[in-house]
PDB file of N, CA and C in Angstrom:
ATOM      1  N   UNK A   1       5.329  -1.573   2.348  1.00  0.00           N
ATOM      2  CA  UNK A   1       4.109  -2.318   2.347  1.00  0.00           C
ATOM      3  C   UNK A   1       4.294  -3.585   1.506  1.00  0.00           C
ATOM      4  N   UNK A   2       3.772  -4.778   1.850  1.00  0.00           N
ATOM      5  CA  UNK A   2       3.601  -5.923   1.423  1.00  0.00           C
ATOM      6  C   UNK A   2       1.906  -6.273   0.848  1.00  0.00           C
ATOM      7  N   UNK A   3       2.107  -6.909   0.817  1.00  0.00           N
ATOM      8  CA  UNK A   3       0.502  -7.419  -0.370  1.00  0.00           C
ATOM      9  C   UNK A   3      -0.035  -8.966   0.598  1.00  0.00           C
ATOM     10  N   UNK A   4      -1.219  -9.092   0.605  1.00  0.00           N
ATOM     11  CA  UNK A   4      -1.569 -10.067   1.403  1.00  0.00           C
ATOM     12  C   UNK A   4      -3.567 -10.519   0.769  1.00  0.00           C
ATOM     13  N   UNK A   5      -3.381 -11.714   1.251  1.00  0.00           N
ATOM     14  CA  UNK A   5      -5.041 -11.797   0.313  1.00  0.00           C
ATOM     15  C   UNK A   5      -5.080 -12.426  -1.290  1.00  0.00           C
ATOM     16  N   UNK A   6      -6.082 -12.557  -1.957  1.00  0.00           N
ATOM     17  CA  UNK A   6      -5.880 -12.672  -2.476  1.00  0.00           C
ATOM     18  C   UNK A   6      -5.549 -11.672  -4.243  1.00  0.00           C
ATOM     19  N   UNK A   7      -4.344 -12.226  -4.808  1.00  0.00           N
ATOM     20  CA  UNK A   7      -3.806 -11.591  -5.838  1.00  0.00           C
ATOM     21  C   UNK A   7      -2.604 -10.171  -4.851  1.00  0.00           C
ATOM     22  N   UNK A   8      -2.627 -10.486  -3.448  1.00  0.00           N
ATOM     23  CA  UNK A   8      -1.758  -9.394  -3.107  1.00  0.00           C
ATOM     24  C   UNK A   8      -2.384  -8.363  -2.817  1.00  0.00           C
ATOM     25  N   UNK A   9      -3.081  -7.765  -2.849  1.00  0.00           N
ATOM     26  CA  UNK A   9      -3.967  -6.183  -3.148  1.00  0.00           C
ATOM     27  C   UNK A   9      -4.543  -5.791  -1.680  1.00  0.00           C
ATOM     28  N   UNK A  10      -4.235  -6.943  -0.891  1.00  0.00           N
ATOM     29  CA  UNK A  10      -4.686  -6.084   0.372  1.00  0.00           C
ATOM     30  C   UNK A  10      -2.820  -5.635   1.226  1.00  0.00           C
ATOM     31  N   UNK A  11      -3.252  -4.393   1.471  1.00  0.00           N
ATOM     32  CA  UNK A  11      -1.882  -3.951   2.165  1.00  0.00           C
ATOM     33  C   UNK A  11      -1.321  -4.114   3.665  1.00  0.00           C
ATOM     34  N   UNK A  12      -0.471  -4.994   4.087  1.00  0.00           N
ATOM     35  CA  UNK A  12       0.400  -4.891   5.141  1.00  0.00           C
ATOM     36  C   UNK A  12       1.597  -4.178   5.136  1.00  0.00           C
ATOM     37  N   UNK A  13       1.816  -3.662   6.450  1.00  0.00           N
ATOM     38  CA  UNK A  13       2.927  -2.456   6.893  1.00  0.00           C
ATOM     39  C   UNK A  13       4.177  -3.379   6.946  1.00  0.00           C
ATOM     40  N   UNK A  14       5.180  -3.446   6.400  1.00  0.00           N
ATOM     41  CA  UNK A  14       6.475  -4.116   6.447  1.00  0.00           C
ATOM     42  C   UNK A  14       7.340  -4.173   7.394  1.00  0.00           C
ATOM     43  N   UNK A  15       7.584  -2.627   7.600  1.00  0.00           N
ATOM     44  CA  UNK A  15       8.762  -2.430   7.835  1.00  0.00           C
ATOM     45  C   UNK A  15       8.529  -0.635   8.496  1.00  0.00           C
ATOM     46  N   UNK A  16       8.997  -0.222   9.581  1.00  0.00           N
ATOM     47  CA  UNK A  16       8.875   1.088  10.502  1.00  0.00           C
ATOM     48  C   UNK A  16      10.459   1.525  10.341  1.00  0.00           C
ATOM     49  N   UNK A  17      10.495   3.139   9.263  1.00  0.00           N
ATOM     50  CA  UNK A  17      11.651   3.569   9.529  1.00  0.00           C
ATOM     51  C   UNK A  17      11.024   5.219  10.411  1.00  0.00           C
ATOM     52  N   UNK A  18      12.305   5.803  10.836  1.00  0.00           N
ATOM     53  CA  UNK A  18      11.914   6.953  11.410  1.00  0.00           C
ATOM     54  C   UNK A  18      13.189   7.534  11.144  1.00  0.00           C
ATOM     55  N   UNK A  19      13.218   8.709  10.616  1.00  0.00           N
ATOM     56  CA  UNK A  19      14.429   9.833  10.346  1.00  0.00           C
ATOM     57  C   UNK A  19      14.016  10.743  10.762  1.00  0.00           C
ATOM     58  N   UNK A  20      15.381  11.093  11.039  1.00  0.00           N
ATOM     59  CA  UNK A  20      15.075  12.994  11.735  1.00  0.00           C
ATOM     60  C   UNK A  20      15.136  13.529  10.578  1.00  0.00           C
ATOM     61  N   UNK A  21      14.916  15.313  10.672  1.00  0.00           N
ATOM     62  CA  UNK A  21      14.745  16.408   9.971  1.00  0.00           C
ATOM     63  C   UNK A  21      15.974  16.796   9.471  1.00  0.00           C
ATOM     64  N   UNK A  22      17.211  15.885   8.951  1.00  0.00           N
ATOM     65  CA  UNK A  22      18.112  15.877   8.838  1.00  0.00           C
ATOM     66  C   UNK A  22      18.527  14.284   7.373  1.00  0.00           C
ATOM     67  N   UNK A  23      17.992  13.836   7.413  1.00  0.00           N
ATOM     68  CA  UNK A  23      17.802  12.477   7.034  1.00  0.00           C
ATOM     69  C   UNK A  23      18.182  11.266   7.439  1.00  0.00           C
ATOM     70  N   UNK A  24      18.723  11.385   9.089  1.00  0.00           N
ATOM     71  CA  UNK A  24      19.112  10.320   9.553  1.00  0.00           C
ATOM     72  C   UNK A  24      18.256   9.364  10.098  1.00  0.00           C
ATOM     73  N   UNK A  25      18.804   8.212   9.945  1.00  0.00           N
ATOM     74  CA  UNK A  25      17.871   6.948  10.211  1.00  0.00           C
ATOM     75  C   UNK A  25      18.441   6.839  11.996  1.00  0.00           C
ATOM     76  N   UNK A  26      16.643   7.427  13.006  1.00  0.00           N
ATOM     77  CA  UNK A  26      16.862   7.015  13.684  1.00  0.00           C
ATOM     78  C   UNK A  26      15.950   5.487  14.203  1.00  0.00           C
ATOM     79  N   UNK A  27      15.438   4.547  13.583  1.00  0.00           N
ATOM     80  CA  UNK A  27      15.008   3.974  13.782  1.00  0.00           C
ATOM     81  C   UNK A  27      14.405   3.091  12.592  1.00  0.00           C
ATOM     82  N   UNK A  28      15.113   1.608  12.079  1.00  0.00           N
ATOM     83  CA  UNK A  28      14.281   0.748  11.040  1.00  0.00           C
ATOM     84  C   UNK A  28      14.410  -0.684  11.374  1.00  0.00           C
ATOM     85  N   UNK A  29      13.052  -1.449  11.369  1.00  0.00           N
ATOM     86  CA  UNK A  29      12.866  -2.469  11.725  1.00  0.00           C
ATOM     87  C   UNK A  29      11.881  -3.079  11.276  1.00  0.00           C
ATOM     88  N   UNK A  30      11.794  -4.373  10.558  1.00  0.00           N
ATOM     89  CA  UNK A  30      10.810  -4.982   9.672  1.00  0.00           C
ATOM     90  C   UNK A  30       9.693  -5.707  10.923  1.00  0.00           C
ATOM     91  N   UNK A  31       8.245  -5.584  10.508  1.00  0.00           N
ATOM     92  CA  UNK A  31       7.313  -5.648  11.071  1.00  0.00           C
ATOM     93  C   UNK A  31       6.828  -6.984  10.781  1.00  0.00           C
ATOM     94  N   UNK A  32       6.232  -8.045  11.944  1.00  0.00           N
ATOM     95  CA  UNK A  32       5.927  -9.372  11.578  1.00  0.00           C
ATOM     96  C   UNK A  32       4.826  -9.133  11.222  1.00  0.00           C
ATOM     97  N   UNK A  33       4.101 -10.052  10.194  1.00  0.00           N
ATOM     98  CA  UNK A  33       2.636  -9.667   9.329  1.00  0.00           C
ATOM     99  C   UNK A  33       1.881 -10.170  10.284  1.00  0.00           C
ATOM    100  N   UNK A  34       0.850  -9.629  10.517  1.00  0.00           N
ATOM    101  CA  UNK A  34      -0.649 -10.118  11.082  1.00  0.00           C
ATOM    102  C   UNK A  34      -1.217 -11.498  10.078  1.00  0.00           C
ATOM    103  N   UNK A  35      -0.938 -11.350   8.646  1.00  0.00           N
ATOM    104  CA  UNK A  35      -1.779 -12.082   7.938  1.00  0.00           C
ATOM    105  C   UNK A  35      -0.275 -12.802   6.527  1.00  0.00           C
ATOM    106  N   UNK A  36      -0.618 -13.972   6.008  1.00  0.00           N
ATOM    107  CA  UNK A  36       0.046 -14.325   5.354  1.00  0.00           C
ATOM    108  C   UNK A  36       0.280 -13.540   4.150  1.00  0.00           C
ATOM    109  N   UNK A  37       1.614 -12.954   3.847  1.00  0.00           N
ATOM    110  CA  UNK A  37       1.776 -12.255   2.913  1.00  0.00           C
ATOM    111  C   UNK A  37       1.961 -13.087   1.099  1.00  0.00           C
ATOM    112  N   UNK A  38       1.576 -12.342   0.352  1.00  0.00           N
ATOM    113  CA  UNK A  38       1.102 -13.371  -0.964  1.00  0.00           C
ATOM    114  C   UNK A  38       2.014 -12.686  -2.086  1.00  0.00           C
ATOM    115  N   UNK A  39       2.204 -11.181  -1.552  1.00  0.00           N
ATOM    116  CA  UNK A  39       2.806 -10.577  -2.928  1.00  0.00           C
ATOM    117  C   UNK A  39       4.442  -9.271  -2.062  1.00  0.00           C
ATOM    118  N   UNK A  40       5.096  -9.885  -1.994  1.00  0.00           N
ATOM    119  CA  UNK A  40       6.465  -9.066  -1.390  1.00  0.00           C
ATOM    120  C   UNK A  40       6.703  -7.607  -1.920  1.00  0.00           C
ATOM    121  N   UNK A  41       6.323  -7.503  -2.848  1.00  0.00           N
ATOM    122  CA  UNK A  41       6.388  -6.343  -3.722  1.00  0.00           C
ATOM    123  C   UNK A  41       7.653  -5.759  -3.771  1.00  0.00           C
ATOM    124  N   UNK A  42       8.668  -6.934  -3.906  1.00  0.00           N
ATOM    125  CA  UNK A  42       9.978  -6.808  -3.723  1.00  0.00           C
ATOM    126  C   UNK A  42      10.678  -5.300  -4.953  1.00  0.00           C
ATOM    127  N   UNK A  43       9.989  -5.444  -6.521  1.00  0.00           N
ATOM    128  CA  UNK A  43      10.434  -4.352  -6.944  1.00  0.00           C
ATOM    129  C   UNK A  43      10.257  -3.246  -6.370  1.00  0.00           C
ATOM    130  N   UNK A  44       9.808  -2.894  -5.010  1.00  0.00           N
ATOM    131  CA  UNK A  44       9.097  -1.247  -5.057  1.00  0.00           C
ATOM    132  C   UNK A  44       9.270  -1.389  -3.747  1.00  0.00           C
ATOM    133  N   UNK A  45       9.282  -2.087  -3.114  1.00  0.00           N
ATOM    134  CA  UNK A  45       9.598  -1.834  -1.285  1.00  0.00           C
ATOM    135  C   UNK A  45      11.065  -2.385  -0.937  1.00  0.00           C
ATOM    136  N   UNK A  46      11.695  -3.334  -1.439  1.00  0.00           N
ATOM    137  CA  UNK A  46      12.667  -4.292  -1.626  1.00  0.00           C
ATOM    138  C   UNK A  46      12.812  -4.900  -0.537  1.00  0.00           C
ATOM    139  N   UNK A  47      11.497  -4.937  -0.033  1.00  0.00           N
ATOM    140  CA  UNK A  47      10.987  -6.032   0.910  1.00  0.00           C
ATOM    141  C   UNK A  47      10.958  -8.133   0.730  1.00  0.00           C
ATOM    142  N   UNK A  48      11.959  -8.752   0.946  1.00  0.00           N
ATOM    143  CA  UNK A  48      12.162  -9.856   1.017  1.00  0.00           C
ATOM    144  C   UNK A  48      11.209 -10.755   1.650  1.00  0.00           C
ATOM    145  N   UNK A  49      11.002 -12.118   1.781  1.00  0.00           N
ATOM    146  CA  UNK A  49      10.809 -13.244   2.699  1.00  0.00           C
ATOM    147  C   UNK A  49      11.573 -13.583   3.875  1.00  0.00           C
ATOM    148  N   UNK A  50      12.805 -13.242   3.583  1.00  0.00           N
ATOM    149  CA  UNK A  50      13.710 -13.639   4.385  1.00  0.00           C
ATOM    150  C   UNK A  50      14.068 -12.194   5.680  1.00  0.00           C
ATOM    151  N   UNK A  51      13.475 -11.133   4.889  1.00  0.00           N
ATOM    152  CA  UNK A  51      13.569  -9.625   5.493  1.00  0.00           C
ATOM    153  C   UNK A  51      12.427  -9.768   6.987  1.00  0.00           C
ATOM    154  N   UNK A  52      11.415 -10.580   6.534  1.00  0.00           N
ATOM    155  CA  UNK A  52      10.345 -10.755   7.412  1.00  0.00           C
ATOM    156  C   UNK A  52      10.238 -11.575   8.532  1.00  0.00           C
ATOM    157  N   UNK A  53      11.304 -12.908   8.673  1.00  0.00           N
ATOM    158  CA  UNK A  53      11.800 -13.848   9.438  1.00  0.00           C
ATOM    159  C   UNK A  53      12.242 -13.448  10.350  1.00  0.00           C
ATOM    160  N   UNK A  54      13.062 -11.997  11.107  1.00  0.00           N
ATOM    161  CA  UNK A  54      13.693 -11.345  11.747  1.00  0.00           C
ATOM    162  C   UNK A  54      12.476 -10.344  12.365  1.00  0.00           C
ATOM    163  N   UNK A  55      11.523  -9.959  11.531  1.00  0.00           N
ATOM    164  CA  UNK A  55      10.750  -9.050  12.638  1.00  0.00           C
ATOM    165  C   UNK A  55      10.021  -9.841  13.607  1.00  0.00           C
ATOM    166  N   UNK A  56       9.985  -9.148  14.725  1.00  0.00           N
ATOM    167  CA  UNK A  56       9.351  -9.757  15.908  1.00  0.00           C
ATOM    168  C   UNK A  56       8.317  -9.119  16.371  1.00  0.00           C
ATOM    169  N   UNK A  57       8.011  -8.186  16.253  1.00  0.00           N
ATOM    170  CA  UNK A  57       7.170  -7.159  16.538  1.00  0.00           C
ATOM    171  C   UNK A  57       5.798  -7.156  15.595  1.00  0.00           C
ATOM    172  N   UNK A  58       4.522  -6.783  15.940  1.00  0.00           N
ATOM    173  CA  UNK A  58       3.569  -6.432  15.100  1.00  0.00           C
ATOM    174  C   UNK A  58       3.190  -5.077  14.957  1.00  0.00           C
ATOM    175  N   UNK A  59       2.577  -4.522  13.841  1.00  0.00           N
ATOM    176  CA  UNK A  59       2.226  -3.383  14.181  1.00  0.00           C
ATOM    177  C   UNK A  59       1.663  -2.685  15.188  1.00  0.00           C
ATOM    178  N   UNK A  60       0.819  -3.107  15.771  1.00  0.00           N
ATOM    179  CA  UNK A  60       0.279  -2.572  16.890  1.00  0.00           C
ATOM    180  C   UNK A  60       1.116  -2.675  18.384  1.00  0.00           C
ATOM    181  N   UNK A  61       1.854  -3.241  18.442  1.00  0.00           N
ATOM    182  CA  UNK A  61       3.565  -3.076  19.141  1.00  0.00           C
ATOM    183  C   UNK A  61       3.918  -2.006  19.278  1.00  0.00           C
ATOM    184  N   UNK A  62       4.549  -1.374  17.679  1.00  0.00           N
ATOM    185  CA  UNK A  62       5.248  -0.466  17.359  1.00  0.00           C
ATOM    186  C   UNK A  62       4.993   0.929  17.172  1.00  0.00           C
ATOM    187  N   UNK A  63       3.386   0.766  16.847  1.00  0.00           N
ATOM    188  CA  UNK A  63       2.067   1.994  17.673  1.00  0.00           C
ATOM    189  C   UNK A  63       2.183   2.404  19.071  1.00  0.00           C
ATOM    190  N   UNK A  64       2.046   1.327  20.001  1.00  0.00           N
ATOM    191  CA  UNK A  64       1.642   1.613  21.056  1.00  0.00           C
ATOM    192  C   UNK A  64       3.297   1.951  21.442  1.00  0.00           C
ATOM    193  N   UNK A  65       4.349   1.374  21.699  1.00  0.00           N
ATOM    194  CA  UNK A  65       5.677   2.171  21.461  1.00  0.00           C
ATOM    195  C   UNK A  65       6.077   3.266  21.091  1.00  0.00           C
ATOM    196  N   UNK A  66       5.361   3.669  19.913  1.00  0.00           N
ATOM    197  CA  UNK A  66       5.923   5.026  19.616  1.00  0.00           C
ATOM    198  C   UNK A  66       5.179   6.122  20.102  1.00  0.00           C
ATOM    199  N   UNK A  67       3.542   5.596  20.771  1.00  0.00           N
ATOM    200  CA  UNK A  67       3.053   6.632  21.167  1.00  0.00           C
ATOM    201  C   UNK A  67       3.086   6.721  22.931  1.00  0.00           C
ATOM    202  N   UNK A  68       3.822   6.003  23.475  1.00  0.00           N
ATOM    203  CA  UNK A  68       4.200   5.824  24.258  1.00  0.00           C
ATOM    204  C   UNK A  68       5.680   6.647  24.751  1.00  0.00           C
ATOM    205  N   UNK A  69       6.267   6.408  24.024  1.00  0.00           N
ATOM    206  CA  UNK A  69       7.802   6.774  23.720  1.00  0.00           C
ATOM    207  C   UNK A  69       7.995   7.558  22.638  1.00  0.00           C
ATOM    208  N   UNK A  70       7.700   8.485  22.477  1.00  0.00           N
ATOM    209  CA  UNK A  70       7.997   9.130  21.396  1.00  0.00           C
ATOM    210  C   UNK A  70       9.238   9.764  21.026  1.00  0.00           C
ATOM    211  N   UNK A  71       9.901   9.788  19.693  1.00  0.00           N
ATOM    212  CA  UNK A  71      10.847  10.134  19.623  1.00  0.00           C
ATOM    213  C   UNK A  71      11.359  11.937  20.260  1.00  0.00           C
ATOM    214  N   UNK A  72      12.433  11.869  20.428  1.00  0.00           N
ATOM    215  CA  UNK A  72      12.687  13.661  21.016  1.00  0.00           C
ATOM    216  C   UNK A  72      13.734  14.278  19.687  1.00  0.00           C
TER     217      UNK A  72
END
């Protein structure tokens, strides 16, 4: 989660990982913000600026994808 608004305090979704019951990463990909992000919260998510330039997707994308497609 990223910080957005003012002072940061409102929460945007970053970034969608998905692991199996095993701990493998089957799925991570940084999420483009709906809204201008203000606070990265880089100590605690180690979520970048530059991490965010690469997502293409919005959340509601990656909703309707996964409930669409769900993992097996």
């Amino acid at each position: 989660m990223v910080g957005a608004g003012k002072d940061g305090k409102d929460n945007l979704l970053a970034r969608v990982s998905i692991v199996n019951q095993f701990g493998h990463c089957l799925y991570d990909k940084f999420v483009k913000p709906r809204e201008d992000v203000t606070d990265y919260r880089t100590w605690v998510s180690g979520v970048r600026a530059r991490d965010l330039e690469t997502g293409k997707k919005t959340y509601h994308t990656y909703a309707k994808y996964l409930l669409l497609y769900p993992m097996k």
